[in-house]
N, C-alpha and C. Protein backbone atom coordinates (compact mmCIF):
# COMPACT_ATOMS: atom_id res chain seq x y z
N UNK A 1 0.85 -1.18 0.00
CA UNK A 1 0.00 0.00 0.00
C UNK A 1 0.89 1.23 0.00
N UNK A 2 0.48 2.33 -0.85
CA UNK A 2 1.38 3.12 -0.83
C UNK A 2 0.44 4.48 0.00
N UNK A 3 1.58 4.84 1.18
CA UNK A 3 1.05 5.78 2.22
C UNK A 3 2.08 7.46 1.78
N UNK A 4 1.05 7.87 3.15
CA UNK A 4 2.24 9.57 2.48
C UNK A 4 3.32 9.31 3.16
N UNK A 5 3.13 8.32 4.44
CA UNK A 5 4.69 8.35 5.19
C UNK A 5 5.50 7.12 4.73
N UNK A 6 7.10 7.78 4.18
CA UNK A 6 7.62 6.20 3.72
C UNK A 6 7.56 5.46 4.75
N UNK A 7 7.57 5.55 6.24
CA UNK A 7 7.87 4.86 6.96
C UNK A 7 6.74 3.54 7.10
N UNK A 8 5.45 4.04 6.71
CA UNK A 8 4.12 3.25 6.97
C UNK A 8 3.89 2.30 5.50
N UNK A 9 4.67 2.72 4.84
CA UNK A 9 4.02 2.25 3.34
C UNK A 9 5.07 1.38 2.60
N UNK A 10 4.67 -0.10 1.96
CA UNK A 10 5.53 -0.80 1.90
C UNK A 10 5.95 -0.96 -0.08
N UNK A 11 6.93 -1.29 -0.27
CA UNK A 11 7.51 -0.94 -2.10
C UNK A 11 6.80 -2.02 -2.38
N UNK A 12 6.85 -3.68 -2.10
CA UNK A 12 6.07 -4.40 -2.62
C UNK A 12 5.53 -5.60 -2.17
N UNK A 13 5.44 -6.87 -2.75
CA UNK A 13 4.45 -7.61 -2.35
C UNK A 13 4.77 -8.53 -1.37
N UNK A 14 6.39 -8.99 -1.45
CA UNK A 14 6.94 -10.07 -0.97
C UNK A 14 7.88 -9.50 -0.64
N UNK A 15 8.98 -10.29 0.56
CA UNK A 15 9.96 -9.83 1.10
C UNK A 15 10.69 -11.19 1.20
N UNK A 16 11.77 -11.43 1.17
CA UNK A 16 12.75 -13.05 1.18
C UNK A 16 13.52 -11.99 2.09
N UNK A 17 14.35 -12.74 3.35
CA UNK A 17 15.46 -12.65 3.85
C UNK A 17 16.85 -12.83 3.06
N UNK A 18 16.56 -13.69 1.95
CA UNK A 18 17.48 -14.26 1.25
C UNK A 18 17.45 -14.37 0.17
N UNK A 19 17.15 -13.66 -0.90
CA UNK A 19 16.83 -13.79 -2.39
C UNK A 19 18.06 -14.23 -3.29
N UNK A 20 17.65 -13.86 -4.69
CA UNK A 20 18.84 -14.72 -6.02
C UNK A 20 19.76 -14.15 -5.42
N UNK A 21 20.18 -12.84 -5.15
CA UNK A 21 21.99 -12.45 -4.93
C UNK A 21 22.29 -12.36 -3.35
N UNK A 22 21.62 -13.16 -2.66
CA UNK A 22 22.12 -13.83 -1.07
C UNK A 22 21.71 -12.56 -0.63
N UNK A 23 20.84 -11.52 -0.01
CA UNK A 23 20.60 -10.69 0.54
C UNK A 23 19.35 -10.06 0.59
N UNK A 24 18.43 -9.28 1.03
CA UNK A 24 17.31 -9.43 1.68
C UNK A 24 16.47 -8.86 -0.20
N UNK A 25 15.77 -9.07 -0.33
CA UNK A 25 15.37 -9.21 -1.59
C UNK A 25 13.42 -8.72 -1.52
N UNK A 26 12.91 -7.15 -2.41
CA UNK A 26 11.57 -6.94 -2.45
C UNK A 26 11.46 -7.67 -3.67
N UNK A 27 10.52 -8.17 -3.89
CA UNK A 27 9.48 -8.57 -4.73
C UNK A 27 8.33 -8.16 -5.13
N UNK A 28 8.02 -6.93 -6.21
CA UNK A 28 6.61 -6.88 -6.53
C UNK A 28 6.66 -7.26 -7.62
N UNK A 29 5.12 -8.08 -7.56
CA UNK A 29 4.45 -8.53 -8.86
C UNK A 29 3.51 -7.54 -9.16
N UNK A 30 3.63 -7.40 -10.60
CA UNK A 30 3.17 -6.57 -11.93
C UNK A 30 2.55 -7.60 -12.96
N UNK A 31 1.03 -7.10 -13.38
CA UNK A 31 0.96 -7.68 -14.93
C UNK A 31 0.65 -6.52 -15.61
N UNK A 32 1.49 -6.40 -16.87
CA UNK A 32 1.10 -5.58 -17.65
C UNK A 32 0.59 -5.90 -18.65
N UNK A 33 0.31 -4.69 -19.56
CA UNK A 33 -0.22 -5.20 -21.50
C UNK A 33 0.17 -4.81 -22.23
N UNK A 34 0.64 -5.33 -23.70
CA UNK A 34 1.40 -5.34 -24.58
C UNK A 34 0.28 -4.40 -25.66
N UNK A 35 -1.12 -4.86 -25.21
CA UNK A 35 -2.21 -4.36 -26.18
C UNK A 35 -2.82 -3.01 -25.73
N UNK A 36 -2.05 -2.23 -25.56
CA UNK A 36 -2.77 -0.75 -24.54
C UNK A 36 -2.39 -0.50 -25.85
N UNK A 37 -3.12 0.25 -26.37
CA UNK A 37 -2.90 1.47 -28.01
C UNK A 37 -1.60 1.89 -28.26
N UNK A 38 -0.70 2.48 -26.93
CA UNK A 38 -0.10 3.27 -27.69
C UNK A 38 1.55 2.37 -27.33
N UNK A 39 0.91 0.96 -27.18
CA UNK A 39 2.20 0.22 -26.73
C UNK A 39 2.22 -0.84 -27.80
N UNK A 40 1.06 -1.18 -28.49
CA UNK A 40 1.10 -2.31 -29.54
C UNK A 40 1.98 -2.18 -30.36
N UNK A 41 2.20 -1.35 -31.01
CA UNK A 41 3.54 -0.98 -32.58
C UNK A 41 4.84 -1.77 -31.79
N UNK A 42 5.21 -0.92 -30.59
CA UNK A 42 6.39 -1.23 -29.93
C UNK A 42 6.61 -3.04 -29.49
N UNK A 43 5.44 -3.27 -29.01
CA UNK A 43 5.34 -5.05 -28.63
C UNK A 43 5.06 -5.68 -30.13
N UNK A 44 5.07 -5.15 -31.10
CA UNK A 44 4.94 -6.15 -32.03
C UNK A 44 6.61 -6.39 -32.63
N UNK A 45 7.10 -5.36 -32.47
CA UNK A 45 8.58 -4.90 -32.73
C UNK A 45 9.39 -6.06 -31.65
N UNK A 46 9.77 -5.45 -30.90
CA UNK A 46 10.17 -6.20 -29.23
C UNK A 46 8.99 -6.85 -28.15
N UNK A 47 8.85 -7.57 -28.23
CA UNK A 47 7.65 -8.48 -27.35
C UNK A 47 8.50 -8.18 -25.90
N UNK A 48 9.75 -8.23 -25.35
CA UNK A 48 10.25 -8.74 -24.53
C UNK A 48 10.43 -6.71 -23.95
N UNK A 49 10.15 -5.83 -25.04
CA UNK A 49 10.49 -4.54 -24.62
C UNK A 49 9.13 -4.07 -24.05
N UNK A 50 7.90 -4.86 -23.65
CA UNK A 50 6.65 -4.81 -22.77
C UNK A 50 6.93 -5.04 -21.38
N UNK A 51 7.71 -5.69 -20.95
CA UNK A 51 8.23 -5.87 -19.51
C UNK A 51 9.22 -5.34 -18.98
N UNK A 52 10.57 -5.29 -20.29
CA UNK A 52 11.45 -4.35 -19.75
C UNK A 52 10.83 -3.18 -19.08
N UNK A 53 10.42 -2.23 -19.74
CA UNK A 53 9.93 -0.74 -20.16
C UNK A 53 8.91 -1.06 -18.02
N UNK A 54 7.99 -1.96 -18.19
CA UNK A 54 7.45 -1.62 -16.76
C UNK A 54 8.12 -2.09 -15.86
N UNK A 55 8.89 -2.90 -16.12
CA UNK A 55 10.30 -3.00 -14.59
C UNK A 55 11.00 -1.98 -14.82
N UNK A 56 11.16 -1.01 -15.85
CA UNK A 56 11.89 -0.23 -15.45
C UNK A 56 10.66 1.13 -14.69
N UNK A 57 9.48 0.97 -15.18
CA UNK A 57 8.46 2.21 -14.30
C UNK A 57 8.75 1.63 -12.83
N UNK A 58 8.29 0.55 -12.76
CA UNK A 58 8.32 0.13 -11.11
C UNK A 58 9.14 0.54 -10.50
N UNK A 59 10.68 0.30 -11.30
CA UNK A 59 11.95 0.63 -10.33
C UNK A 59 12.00 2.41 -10.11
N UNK A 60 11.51 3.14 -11.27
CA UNK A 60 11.63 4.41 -11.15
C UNK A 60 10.02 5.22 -10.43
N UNK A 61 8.87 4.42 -9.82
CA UNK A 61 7.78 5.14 -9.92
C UNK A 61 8.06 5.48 -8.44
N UNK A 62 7.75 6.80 -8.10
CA UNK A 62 7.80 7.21 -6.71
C UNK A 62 6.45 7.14 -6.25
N UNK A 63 5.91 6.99 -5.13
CA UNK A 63 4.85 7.07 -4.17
C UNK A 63 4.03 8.19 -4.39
N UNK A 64 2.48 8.56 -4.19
CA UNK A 64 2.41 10.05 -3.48
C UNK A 64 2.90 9.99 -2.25
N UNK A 65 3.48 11.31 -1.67
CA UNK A 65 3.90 11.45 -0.43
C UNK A 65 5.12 11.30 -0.17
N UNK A 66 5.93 10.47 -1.46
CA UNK A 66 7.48 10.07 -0.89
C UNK A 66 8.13 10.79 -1.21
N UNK A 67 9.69 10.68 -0.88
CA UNK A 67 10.76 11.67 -1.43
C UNK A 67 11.55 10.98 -2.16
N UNK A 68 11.50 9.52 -2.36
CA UNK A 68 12.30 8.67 -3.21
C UNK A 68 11.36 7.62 -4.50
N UNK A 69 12.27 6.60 -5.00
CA UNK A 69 11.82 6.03 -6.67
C UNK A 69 11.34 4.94 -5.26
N UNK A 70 11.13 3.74 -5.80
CA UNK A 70 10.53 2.59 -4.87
C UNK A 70 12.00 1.78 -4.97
N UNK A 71 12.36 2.21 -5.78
CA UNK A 71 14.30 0.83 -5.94
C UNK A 71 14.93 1.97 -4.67
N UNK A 72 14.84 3.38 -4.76
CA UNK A 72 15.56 3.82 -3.95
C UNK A 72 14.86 3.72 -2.78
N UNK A 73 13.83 3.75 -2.10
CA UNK A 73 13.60 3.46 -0.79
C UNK A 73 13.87 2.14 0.12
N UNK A 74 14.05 1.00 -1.36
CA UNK A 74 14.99 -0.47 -0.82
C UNK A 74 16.52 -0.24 -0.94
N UNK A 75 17.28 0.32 -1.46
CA UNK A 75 18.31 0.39 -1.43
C UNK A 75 18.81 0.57 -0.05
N UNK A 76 17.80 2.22 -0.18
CA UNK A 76 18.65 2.89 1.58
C UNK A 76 18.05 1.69 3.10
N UNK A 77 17.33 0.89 2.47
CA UNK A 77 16.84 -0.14 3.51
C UNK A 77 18.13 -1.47 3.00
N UNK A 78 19.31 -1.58 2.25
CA UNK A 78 19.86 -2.25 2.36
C UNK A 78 18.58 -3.78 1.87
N UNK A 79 17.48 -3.33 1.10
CA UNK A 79 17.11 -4.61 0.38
C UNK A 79 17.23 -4.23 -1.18
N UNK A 80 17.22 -5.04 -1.67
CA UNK A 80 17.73 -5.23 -3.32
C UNK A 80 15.67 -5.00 -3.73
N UNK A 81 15.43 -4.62 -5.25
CA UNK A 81 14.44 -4.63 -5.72
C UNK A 81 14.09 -5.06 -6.68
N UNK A 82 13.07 -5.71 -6.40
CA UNK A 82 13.04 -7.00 -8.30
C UNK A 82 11.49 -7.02 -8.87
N UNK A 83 11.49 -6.58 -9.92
CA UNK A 83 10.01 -5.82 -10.37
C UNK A 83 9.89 -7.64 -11.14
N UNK A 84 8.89 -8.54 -10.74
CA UNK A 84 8.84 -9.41 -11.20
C UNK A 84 7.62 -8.90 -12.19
N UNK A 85 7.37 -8.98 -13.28
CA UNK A 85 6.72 -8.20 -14.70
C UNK A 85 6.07 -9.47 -15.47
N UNK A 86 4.77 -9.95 -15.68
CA UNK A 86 4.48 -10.35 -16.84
C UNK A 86 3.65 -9.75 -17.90
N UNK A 87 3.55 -9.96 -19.18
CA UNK A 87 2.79 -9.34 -19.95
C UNK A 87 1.62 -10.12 -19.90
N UNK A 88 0.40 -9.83 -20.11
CA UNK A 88 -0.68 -10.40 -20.03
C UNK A 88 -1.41 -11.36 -20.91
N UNK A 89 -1.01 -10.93 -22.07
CA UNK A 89 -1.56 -11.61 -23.40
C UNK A 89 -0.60 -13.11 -23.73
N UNK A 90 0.40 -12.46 -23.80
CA UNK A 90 1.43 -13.50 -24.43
C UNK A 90 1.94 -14.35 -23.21
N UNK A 91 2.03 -14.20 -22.37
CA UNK A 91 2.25 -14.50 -20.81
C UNK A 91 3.90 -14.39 -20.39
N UNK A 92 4.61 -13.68 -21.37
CA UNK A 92 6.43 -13.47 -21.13
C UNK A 92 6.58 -12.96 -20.03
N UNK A 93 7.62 -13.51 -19.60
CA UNK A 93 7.69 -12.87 -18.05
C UNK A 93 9.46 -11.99 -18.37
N UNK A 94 9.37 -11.22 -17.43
CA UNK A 94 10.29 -10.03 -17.37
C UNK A 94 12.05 -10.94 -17.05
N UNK A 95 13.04 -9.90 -17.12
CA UNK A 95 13.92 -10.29 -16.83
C UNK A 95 14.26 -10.70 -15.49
N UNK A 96 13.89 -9.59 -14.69
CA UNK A 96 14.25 -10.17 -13.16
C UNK A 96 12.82 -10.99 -12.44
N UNK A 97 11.72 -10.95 -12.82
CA UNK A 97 10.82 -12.42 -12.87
C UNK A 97 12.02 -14.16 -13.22
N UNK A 98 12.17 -13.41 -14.12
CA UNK A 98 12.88 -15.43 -14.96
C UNK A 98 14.07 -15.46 -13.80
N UNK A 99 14.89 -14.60 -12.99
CA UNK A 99 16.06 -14.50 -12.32
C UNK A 99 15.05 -14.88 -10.68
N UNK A 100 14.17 -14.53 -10.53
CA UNK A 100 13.73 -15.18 -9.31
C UNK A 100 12.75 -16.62 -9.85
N UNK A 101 12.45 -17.06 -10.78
CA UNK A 101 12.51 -18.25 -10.76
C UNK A 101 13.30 -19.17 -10.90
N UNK A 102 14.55 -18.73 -11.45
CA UNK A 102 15.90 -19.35 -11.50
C UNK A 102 16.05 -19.53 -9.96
N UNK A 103 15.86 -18.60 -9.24
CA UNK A 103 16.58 -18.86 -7.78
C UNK A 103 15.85 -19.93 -7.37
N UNK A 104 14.42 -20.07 -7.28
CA UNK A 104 13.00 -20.71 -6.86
C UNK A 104 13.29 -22.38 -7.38
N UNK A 105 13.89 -22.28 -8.49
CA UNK A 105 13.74 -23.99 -9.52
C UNK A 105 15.67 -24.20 -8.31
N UNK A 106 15.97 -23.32 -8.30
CA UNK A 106 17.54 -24.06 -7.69
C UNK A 106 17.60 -24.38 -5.97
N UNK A 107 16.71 -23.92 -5.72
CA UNK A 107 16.40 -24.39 -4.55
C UNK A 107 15.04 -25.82 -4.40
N UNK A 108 14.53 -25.63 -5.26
CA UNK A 108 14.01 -26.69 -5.68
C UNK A 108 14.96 -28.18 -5.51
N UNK A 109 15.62 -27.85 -6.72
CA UNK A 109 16.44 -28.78 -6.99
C UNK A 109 17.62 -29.33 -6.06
N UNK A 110 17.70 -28.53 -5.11
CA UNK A 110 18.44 -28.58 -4.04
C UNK A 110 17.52 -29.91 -2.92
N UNK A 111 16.24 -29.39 -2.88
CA UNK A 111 15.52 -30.39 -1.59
C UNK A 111 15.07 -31.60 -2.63
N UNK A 112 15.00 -31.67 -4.41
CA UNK A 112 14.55 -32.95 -4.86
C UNK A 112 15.24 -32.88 -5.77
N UNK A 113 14.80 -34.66 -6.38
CA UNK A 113 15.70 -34.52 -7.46
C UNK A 113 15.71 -34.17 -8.76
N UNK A 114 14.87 -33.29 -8.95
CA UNK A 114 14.32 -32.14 -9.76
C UNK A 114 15.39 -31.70 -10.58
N UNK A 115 15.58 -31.85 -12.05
CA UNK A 115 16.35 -30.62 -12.41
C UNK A 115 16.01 -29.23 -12.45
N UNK A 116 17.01 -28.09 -12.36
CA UNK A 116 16.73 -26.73 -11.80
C UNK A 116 15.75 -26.62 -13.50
N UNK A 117 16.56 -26.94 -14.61
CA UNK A 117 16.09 -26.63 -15.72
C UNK A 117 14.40 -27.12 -16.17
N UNK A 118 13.92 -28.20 -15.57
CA UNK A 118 12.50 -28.77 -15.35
C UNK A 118 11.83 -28.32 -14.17
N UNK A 119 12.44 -27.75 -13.53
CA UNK A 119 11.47 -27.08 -12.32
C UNK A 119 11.48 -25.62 -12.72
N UNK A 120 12.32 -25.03 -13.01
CA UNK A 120 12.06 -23.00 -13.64
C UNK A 120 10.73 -23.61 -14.70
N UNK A 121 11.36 -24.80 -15.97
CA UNK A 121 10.17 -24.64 -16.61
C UNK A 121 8.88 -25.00 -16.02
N UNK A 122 8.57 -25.61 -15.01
CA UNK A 122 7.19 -26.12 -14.80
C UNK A 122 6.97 -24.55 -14.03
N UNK A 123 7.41 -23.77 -13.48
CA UNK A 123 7.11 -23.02 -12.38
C UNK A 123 6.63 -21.62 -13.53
N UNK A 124 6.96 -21.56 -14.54
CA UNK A 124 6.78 -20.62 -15.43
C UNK A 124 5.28 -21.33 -16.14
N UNK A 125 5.13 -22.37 -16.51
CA UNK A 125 3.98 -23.01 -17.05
C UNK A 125 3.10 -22.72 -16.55
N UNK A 126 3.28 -23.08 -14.67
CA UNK A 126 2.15 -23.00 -13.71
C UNK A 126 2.04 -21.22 -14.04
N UNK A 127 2.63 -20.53 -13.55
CA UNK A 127 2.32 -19.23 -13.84
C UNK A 127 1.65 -18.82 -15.21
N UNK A 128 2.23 -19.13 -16.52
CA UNK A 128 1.61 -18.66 -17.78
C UNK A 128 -0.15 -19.52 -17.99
N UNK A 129 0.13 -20.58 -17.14
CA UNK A 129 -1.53 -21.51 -17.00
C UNK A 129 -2.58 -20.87 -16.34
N UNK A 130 -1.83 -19.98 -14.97
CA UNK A 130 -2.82 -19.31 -13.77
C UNK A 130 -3.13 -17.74 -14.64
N UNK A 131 -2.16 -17.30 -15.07
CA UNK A 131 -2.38 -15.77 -15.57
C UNK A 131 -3.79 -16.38 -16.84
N UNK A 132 -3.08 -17.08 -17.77
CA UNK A 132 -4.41 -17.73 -18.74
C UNK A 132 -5.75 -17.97 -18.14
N UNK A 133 -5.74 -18.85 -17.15
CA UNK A 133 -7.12 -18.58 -16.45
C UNK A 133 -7.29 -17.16 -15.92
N UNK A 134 -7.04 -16.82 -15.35
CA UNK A 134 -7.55 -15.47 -15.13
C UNK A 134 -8.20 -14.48 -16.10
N UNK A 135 -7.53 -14.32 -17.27
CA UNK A 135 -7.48 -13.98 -18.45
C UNK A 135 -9.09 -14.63 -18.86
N UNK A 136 -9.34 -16.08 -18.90
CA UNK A 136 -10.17 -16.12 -19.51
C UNK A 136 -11.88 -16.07 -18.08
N UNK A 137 -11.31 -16.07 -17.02
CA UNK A 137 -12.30 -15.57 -16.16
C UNK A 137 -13.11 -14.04 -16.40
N UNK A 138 -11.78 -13.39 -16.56
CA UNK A 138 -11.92 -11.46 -16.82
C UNK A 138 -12.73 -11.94 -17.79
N UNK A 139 -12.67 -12.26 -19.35
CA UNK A 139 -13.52 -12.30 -20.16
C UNK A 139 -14.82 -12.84 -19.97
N UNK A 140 -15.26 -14.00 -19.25
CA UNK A 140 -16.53 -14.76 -19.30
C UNK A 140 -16.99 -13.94 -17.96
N UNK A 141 -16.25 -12.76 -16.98
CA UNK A 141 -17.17 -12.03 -15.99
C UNK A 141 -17.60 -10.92 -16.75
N UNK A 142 -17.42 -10.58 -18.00
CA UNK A 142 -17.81 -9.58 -18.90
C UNK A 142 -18.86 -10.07 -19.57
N UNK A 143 -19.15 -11.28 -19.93
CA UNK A 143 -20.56 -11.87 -20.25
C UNK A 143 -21.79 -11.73 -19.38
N UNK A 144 -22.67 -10.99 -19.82
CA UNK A 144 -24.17 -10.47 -19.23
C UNK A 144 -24.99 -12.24 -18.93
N UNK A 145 -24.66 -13.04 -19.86
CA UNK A 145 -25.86 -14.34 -19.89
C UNK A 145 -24.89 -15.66 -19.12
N UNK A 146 -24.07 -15.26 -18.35
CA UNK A 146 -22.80 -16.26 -17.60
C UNK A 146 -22.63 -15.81 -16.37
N UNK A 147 -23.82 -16.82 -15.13
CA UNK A 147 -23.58 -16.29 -14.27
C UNK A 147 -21.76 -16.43 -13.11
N UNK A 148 -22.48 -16.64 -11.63
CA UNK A 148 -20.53 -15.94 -10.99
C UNK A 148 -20.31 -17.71 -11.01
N UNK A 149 -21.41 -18.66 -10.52
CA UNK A 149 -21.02 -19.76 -10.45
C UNK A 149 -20.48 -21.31 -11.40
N UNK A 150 -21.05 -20.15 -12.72
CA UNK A 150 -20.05 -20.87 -14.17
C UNK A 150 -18.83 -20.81 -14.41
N UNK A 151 -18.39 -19.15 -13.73
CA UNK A 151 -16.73 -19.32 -14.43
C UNK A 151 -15.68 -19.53 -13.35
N UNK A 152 -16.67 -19.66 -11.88
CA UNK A 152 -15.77 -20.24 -10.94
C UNK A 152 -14.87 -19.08 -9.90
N UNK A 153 -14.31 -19.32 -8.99
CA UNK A 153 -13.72 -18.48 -8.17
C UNK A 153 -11.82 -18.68 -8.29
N UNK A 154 -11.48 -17.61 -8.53
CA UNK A 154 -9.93 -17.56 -8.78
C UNK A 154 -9.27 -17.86 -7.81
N UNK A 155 -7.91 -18.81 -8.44
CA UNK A 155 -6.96 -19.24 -7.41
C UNK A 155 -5.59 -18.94 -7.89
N UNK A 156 -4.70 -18.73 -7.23
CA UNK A 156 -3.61 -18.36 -7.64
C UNK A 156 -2.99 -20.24 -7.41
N UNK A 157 -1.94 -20.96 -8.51
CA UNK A 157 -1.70 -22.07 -8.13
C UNK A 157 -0.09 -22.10 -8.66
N UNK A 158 0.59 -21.58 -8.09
CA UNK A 158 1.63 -21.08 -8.31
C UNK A 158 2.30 -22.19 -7.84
């Protein structure tokens, strides 16, 4: 929630003691869209320049009320900041997204005998599967003749 006092108001969603580069690590999740008008030309060009472009807003968007970006209010807190970004349509996930599932599949692979390379991919599947449902929930709650108990109640299954 973003407050007028930095002190009350937090940068993002998740917090690790221990993230990908061994040190206390924010996490916000972002979905963005590739299909907003004045972003389509550019995502048809660079698909992968739809996530850059909002990890880089996240890292630079300041608060109302604050005096700093949201990367700089983790810095001076000595935590690192990682705009985990997917696009919505296509379901690509951002650069520092794929770098915290890298960390996620290697710790994986650490407690089973999982390869890191079959666990990032299933963990990205599950994600591009859950964003897809959602996706097609948003659409069938936009249907007037489909009531709430046809298209079901959302779960995140990460």
């Amino acid at each position: 929630a973003h407050g007028g006092d930095d002190r009350n108001s937090r940068p993002a969603g998740v917090w690790l003691p221990r993230g990908p580069l061994g040190r206390q690590v924010a996490i916000d999740f972002a979905v963005t869209s590739g299909m907003i008008p004045d972003r389509v030309r550019g995502a048809a060009d660079n698909p992968g320049g739809v996530t850059a472009n909002y990890e880089h807003h996240k890292r630079t968007f300041m608060p109302p009320g604050t005096s700093a970006t949201t990367e700089e209010r983790c810095n001076a807190n000595h935590i690192h900041f990682l705009p985990f970004v997917i696009e919505a349509h296509g379901g690509s996930i951002g650069n520092e997204g794929r770098k915290v599932i890298a960390y996620i599949a290697s710790g994986m692979h650490a407690l089973t005998t999982e390869a890191e390379e079959s666990a990032g991919l299933r963990i990205a599947q599950r994600i591009s599967v859950t964003l897809q449902k959602a996706n097609a929930r948003a659409v069938l709650g936009r249907r007037q003749d489909i009531s709430d108990r046809e298209i079901g109640e959302p779960a995140l299954e990460v």
